[in-house]
C-alpha atoms as a PDB file:
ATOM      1  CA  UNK A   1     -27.358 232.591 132.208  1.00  0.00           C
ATOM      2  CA  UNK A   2     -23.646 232.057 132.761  1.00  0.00           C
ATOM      3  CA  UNK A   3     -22.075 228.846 134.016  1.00  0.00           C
ATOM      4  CA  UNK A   4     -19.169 229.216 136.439  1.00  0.00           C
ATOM      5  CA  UNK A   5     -16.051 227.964 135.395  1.00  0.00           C
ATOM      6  CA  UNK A   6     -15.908 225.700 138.661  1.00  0.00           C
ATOM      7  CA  UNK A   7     -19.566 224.179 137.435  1.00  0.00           C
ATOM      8  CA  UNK A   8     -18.146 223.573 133.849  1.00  0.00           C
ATOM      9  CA  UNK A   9     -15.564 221.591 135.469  1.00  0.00           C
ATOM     10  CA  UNK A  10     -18.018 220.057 138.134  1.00  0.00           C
ATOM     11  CA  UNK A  11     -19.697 219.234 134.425  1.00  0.00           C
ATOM     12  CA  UNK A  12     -16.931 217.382 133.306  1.00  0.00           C
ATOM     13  CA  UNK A  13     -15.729 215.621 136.091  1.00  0.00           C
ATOM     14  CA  UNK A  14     -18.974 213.610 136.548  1.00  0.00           C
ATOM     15  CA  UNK A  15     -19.482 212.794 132.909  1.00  0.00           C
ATOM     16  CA  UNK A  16     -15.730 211.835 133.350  1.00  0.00           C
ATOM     17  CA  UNK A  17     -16.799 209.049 136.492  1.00  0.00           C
ATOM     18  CA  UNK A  18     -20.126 208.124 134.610  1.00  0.00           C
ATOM     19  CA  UNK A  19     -18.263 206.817 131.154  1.00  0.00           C
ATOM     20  CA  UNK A  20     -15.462 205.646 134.293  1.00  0.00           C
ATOM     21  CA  UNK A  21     -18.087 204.087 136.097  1.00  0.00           C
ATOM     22  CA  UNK A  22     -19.745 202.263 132.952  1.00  0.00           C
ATOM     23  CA  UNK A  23     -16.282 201.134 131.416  1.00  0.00           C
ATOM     24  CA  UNK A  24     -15.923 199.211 135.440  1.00  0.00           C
ATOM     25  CA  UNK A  25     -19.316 197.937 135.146  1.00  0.00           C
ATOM     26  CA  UNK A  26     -18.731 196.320 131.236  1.00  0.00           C
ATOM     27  CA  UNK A  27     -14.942 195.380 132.006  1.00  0.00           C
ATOM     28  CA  UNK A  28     -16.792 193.051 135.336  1.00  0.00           C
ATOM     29  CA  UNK A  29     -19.471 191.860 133.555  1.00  0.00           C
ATOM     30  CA  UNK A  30     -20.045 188.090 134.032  1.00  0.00           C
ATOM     31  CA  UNK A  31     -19.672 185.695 130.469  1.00  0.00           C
ATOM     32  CA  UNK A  32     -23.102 186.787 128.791  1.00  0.00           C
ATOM     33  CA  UNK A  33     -24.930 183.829 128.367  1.00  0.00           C
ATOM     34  CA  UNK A  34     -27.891 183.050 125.082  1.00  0.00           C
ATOM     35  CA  UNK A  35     -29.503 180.734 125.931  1.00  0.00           C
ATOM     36  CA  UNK A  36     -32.424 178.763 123.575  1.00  0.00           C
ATOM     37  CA  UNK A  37     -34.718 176.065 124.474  1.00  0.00           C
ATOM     38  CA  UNK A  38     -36.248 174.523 121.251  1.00  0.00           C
ATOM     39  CA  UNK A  39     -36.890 171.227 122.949  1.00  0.00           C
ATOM     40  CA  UNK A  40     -37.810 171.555 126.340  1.00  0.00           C
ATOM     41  CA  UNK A  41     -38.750 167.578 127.170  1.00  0.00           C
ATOM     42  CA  UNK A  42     -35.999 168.301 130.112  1.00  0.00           C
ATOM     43  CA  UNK A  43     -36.665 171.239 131.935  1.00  0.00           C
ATOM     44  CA  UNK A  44     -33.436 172.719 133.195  1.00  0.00           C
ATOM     45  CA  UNK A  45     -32.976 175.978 134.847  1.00  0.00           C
ATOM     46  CA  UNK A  46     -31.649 178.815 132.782  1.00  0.00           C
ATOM     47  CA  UNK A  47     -29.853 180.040 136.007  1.00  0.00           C
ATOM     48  CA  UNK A  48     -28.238 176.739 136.503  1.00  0.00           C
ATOM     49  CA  UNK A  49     -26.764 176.798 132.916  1.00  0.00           C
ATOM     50  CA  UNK A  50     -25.742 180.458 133.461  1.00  0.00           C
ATOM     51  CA  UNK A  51     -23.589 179.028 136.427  1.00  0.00           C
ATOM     52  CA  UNK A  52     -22.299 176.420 134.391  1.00  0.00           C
ATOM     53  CA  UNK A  53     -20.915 178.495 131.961  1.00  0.00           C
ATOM     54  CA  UNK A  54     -19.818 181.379 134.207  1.00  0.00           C
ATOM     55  CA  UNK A  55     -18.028 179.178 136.728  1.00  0.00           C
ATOM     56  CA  UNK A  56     -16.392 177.111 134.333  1.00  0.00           C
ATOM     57  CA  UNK A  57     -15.243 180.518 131.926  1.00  0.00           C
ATOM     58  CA  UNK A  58     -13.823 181.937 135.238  1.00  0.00           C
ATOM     59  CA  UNK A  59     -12.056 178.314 136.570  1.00  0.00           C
ATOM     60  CA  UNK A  60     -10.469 179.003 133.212  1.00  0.00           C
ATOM     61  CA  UNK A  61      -9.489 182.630 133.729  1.00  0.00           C
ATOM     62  CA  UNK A  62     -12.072 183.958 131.085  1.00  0.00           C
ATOM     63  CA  UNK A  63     -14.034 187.612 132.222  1.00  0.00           C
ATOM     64  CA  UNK A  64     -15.365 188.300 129.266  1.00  0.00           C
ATOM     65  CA  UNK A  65     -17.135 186.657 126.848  1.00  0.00           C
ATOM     66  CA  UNK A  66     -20.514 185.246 124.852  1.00  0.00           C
ATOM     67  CA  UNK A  67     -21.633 181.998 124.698  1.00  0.00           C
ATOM     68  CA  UNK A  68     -24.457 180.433 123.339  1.00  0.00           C
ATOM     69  CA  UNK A  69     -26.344 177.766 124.565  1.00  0.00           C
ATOM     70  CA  UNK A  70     -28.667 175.835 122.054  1.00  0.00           C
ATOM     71  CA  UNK A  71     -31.304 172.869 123.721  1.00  0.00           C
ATOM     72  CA  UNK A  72     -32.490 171.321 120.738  1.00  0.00           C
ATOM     73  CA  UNK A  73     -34.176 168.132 119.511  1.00  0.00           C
ATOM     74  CA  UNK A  74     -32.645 165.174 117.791  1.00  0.00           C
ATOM     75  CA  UNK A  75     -33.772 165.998 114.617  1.00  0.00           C
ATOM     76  CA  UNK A  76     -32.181 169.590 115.103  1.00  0.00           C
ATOM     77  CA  UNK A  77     -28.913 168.266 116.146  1.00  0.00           C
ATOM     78  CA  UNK A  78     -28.476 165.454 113.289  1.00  0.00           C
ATOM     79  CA  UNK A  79     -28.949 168.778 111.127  1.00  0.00           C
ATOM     80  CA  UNK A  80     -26.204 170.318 112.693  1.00  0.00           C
ATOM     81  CA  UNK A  81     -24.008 167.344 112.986  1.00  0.00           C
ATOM     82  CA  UNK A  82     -24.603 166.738 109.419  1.00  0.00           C
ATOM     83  CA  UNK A  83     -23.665 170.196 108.227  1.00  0.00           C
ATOM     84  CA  UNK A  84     -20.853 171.078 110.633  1.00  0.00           C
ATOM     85  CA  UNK A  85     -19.018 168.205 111.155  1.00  0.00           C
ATOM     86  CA  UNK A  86     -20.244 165.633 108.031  1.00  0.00           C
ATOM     87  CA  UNK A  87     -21.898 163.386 110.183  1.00  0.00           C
ATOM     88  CA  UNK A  88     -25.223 161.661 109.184  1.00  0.00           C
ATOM     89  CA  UNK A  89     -26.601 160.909 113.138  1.00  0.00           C
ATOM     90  CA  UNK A  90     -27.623 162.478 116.165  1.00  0.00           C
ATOM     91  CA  UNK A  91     -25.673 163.320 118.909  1.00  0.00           C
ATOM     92  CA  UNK A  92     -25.378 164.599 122.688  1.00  0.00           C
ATOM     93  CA  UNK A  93     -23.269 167.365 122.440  1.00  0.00           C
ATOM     94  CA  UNK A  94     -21.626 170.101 119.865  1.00  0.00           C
ATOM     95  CA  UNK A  95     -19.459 172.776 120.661  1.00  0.00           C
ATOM     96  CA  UNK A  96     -18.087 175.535 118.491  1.00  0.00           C
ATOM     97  CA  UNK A  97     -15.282 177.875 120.342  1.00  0.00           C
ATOM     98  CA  UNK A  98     -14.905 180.797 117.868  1.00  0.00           C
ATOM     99  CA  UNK A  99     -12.995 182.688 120.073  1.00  0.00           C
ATOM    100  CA  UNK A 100     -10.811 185.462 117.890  1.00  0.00           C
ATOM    101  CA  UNK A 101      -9.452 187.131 120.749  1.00  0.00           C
ATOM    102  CA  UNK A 102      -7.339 186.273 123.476  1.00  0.00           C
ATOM    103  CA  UNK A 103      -9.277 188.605 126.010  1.00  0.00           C
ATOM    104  CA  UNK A 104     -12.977 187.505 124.863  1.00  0.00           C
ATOM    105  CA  UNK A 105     -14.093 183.897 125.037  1.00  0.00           C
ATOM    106  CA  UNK A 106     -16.534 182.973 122.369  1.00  0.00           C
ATOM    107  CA  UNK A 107     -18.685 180.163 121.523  1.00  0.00           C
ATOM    108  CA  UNK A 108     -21.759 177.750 120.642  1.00  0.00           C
ATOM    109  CA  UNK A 109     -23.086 175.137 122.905  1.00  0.00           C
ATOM    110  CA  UNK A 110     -25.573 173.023 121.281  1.00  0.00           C
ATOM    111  CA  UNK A 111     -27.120 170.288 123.270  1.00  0.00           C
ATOM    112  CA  UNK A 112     -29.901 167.542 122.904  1.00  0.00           C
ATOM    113  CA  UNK A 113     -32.846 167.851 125.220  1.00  0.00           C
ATOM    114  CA  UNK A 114     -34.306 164.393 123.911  1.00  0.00           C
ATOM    115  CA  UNK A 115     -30.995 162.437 123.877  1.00  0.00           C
ATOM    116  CA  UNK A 116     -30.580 163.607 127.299  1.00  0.00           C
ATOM    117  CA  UNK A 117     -34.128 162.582 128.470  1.00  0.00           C
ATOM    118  CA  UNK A 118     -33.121 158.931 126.748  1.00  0.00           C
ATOM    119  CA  UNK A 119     -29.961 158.171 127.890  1.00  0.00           C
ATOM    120  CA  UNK A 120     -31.140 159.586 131.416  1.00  0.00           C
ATOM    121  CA  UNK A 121     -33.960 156.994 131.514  1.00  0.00           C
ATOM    122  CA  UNK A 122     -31.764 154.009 130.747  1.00  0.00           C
ATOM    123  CA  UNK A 123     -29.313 155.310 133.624  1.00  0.00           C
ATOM    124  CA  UNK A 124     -31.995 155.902 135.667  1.00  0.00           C
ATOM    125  CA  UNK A 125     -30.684 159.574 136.877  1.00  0.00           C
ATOM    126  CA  UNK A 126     -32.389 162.496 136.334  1.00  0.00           C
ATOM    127  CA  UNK A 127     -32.599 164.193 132.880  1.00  0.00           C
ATOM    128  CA  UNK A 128     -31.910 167.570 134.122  1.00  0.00           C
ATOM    129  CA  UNK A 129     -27.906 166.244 135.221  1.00  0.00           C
ATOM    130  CA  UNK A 130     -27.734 164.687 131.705  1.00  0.00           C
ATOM    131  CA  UNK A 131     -28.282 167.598 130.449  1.00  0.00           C
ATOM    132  CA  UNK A 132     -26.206 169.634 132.387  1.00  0.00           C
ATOM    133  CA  UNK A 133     -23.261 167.187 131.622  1.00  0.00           C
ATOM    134  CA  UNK A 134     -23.777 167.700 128.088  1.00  0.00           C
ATOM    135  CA  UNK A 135     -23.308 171.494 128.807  1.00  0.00           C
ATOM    136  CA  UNK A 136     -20.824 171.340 130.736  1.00  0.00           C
ATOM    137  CA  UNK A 137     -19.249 168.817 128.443  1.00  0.00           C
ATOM    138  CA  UNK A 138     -19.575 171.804 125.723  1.00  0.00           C
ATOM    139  CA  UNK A 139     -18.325 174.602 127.532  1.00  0.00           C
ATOM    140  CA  UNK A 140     -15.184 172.660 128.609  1.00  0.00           C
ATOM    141  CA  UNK A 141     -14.530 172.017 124.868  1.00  0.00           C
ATOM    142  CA  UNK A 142     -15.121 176.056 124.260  1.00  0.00           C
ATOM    143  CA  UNK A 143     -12.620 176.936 126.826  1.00  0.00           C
ATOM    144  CA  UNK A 144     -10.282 174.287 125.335  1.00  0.00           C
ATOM    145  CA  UNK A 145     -10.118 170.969 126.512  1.00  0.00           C
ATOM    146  CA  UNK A 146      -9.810 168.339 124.135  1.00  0.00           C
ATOM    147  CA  UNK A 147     -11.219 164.231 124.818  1.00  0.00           C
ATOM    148  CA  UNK A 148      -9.499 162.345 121.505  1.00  0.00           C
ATOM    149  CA  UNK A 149      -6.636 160.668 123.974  1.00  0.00           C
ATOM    150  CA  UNK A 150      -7.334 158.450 126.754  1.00  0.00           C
ATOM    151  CA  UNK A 151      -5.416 161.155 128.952  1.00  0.00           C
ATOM    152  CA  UNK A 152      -7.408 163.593 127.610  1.00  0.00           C
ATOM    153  CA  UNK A 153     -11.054 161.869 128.298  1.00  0.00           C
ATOM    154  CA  UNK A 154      -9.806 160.901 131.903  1.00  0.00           C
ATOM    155  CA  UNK A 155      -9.044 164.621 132.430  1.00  0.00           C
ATOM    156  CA  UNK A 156     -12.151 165.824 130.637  1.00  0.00           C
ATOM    157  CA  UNK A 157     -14.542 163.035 132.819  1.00  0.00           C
ATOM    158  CA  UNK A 158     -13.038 164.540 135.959  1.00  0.00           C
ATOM    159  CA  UNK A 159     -13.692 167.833 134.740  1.00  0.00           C
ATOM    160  CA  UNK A 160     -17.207 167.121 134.476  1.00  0.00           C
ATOM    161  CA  UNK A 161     -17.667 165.207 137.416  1.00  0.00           C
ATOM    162  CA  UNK A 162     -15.944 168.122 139.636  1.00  0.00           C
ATOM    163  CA  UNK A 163     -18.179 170.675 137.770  1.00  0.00           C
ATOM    164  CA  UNK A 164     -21.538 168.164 138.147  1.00  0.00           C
ATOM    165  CA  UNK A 165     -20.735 168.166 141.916  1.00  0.00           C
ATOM    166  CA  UNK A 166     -19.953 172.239 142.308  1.00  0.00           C
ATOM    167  CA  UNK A 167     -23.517 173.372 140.516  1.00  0.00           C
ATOM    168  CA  UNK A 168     -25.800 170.414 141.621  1.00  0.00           C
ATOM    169  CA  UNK A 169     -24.169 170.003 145.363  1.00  0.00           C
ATOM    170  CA  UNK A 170     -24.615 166.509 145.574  1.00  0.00           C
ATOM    171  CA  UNK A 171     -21.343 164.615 145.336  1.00  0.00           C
ATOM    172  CA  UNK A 172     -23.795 161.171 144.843  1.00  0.00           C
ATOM    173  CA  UNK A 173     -24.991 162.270 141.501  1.00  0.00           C
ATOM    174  CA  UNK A 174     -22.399 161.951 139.628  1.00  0.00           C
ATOM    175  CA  UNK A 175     -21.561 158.310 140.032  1.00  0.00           C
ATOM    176  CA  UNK A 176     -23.448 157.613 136.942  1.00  0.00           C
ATOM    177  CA  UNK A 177     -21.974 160.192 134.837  1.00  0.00           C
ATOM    178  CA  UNK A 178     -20.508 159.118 131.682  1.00  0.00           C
END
């Protein structure tokens, strides 16, 4: 059978707009977000940590990017702490940015489930906003902000605080936070 010239063009045009049309759809794509529950003693919603991380990657004028989110254990956290940074204890919070690009934010959010569910019982707030703060805590060091100066930990509290209040949409729950 012989094609038309007008349907080999027809041809080309749309497989033209369909590698157009999937170039749009990766170029819009939200941050892409791993996310890993080892330790689940605090049951947070995936799709709350996905908003984390997307709203505070776009505040920041990231599009594009992967970051992974890690809810561990004490235990599993020490490890890390111990082999990352050379320090024998457990903590709240680690953060990795290995971003290589300036177009493609990158990084590691790894967070402790149990040190969340403790230090939320001795606040008495709930563990799930602990938790939260500790990813949100991470992700604010992957896009950048730093917390070794006082000016720097005022700016990085507020930063949490604001972010606490946008996902959770209770500006009462974060009177406790850090």
């Amino acid at each position: 059978m012989h094609k038309s010239p007008l349907i080999g063009k027809l041809e080309h045009a749309c497989l033209w707009l369909a590698i157009e049309s999937l170039e749009f759809i990766y170029r819009s794509m939200p941050i892409a977000t791993e996310i890993r529950f080892s330790s689940r003693c605090v049951k947070l919603p995936k799709r709350t940590i996905e908003q984390a991380v997307a709203q505070i990657a776009s505040d920041y004028g990231w599009e594009d990017g992967e970051i992974s989110i890690a809810i561990v254990d004490d235990a599993q956290i020490h490890q890390v702490n111990l082999e990352y940074l050379k320090h024998d204890y457990p903590t709240d919070v680690i953060s990795f940015d290995t971003t290589e690009s300036e177009s493609f934010l990158e990084g590691d959010v790894i967070a402790s489930a149990q040190t969340a569910h403790r230090i939320a019982t001795e606040n008495q707030w709930p563990a799930p906003h602990e938790l939260l703060l500790y990813i949100i805590h991470g992700m604010l060091h992957v896009i950048g902000l730093e917390d070794s100066t006082e000016s720097q930990a005022k700016k990085m509290r507020a930063q949490e605080k604001y972010y606490l209040e946008a996902i959770l949409g209770d500006s009462t729950v974060c009177k406790e936070a850090r």
